[in-house]
N, C-alpha and C. Protein backbone atom coordinates (compact mmCIF):
# COMPACT_ATOMS: atom_id res chain seq x y z
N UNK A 1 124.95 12.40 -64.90
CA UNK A 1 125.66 11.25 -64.43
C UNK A 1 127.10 11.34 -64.90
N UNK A 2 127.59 11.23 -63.94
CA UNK A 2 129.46 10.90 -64.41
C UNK A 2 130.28 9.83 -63.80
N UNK A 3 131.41 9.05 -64.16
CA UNK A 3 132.18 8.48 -63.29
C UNK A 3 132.24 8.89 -61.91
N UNK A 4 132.43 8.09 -61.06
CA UNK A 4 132.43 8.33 -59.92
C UNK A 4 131.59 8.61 -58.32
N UNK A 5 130.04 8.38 -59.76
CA UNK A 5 128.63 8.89 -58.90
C UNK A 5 128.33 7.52 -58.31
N UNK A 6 127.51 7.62 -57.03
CA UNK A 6 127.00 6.12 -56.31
C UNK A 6 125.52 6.30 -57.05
N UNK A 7 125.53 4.78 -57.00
CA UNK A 7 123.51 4.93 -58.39
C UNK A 7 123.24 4.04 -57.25
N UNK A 8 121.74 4.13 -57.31
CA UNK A 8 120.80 2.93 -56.63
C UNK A 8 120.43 2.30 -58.35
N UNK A 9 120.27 0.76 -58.22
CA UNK A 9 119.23 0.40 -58.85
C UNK A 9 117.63 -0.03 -58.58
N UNK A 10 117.71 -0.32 -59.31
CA UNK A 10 116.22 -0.29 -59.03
C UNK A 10 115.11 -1.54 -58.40
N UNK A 11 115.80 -2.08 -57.79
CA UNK A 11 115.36 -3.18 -56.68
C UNK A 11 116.50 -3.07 -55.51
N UNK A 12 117.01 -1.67 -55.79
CA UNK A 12 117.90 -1.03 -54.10
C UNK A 12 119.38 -1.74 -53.72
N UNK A 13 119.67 -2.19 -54.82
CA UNK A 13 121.05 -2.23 -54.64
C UNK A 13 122.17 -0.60 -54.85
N UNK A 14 123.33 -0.87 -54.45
CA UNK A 14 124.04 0.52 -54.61
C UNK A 14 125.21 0.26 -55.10
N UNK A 15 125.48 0.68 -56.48
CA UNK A 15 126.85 0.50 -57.16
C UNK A 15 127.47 1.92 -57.29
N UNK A 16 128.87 1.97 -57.59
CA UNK A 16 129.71 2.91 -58.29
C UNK A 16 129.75 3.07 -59.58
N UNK A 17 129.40 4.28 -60.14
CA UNK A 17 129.68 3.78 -61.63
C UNK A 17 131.13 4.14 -62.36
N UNK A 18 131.89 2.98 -63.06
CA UNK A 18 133.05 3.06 -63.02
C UNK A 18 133.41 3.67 -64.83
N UNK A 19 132.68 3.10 -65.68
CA UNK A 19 132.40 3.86 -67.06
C UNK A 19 131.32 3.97 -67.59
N UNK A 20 131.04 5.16 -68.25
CA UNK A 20 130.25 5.77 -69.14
C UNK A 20 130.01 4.95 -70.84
N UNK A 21 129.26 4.25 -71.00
CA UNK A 21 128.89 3.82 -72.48
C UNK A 21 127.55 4.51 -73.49
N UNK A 22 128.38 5.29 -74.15
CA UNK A 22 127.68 6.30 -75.16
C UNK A 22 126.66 5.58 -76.11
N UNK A 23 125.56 5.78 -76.71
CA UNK A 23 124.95 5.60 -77.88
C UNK A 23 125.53 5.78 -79.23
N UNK A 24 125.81 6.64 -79.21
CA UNK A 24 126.43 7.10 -80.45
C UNK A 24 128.30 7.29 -80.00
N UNK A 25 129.27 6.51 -79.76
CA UNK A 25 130.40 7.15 -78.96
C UNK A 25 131.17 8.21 -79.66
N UNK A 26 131.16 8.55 -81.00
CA UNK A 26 131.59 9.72 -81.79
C UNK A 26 131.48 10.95 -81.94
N UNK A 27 130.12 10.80 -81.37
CA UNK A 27 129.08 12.19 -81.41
C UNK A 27 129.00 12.48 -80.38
N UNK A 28 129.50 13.89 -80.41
CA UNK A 28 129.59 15.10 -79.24
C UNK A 28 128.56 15.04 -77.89
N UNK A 29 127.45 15.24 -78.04
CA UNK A 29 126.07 15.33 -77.49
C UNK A 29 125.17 13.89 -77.76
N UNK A 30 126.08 12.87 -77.21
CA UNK A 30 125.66 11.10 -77.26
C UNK A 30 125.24 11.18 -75.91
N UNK A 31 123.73 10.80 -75.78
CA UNK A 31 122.91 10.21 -74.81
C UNK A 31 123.78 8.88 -74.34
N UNK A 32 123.53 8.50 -73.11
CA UNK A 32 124.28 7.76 -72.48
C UNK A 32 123.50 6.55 -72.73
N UNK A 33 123.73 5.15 -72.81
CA UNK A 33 123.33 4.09 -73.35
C UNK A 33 123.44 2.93 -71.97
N UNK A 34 124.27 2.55 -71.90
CA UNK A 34 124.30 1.66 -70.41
C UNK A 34 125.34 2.07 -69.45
N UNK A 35 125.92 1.44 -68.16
CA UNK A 35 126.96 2.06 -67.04
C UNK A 35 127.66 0.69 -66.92
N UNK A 36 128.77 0.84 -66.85
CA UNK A 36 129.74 0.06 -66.21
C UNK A 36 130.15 0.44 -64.63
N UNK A 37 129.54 -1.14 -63.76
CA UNK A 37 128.99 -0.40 -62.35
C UNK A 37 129.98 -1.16 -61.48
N UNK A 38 130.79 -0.87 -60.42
CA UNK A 38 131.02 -1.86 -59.31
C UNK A 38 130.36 -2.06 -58.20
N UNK A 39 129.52 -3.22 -58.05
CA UNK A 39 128.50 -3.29 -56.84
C UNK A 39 128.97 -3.11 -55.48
N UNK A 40 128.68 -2.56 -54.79
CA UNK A 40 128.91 -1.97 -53.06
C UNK A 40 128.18 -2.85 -52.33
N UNK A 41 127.16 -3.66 -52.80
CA UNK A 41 126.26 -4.32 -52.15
C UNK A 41 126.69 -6.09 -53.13
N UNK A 42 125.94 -7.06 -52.69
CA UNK A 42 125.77 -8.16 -53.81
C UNK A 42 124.84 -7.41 -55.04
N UNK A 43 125.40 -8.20 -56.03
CA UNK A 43 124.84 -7.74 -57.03
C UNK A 43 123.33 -8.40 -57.41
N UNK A 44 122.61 -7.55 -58.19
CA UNK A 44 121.47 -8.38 -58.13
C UNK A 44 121.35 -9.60 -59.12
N UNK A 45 120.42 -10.08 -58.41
CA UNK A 45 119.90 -11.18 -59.12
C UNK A 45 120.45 -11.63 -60.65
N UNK A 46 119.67 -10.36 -60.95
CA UNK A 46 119.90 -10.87 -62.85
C UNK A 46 121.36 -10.08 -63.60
N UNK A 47 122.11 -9.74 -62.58
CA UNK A 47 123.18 -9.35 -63.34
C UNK A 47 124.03 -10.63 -63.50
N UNK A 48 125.17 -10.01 -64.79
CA UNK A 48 126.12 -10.61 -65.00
C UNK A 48 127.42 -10.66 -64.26
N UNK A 49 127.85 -10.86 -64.62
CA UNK A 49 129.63 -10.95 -64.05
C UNK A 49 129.35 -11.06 -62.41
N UNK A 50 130.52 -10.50 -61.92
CA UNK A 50 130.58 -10.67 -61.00
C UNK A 50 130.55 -9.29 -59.85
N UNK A 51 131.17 -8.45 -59.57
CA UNK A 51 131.27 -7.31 -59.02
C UNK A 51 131.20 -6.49 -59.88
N UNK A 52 131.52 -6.66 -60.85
CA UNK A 52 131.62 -5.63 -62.22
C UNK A 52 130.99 -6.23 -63.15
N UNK A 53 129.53 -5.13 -63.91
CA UNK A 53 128.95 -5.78 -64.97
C UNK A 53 127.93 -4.33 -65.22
N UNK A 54 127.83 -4.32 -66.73
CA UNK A 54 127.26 -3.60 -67.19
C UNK A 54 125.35 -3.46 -67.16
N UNK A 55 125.01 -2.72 -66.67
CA UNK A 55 123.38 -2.16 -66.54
C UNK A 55 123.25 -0.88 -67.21
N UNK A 56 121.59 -1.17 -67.70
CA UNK A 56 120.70 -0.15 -68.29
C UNK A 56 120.74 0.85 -67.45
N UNK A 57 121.08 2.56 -68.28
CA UNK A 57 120.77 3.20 -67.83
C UNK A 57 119.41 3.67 -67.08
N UNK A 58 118.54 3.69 -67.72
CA UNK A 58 117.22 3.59 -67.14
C UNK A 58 116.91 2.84 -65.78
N UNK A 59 117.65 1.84 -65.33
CA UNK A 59 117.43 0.80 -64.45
C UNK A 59 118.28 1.37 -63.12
N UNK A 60 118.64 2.90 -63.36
CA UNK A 60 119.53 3.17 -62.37
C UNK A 60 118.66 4.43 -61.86
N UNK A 61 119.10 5.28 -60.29
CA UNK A 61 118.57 6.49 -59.80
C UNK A 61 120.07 7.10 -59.62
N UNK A 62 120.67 8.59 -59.66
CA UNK A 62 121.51 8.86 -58.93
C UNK A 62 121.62 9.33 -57.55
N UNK A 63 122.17 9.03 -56.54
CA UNK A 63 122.20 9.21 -55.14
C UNK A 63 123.16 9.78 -55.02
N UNK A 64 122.98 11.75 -54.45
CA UNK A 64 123.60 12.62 -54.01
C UNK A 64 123.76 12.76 -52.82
């Protein structure tokens, strides 16, 4: 996953992901922790903000 990839989540919405939030952000080889997404679609249900709001990685697919 990198900036710039389109994700589905996982009740089929389709965001951009606009930043990367590390687990560890210091460490070299940091598993990725959540995405900072801009929704393409309405956002779902249980998100926050508004067009822009942070989701679980896990809660995402990447779409090539």
């Amino acid at each position: 996953m990198k900036v710039g990839d389109l994700v589905e989540y996982n009740t089929g919405e389709k965001a951009l992901i606009l930043e990367l939030e590390m687990l560890y952000p210091r460490h070299p080889q940091s598993p990725i922790r959540n995405l900072i997404v801009h929704w393409l679609d309405e956002p779902p249900r249980g998100a926050y903000g508004d067009k822009k709001c942070k989701v679980d990685v896990f809660a995402v697919k990447v779409i090539r």
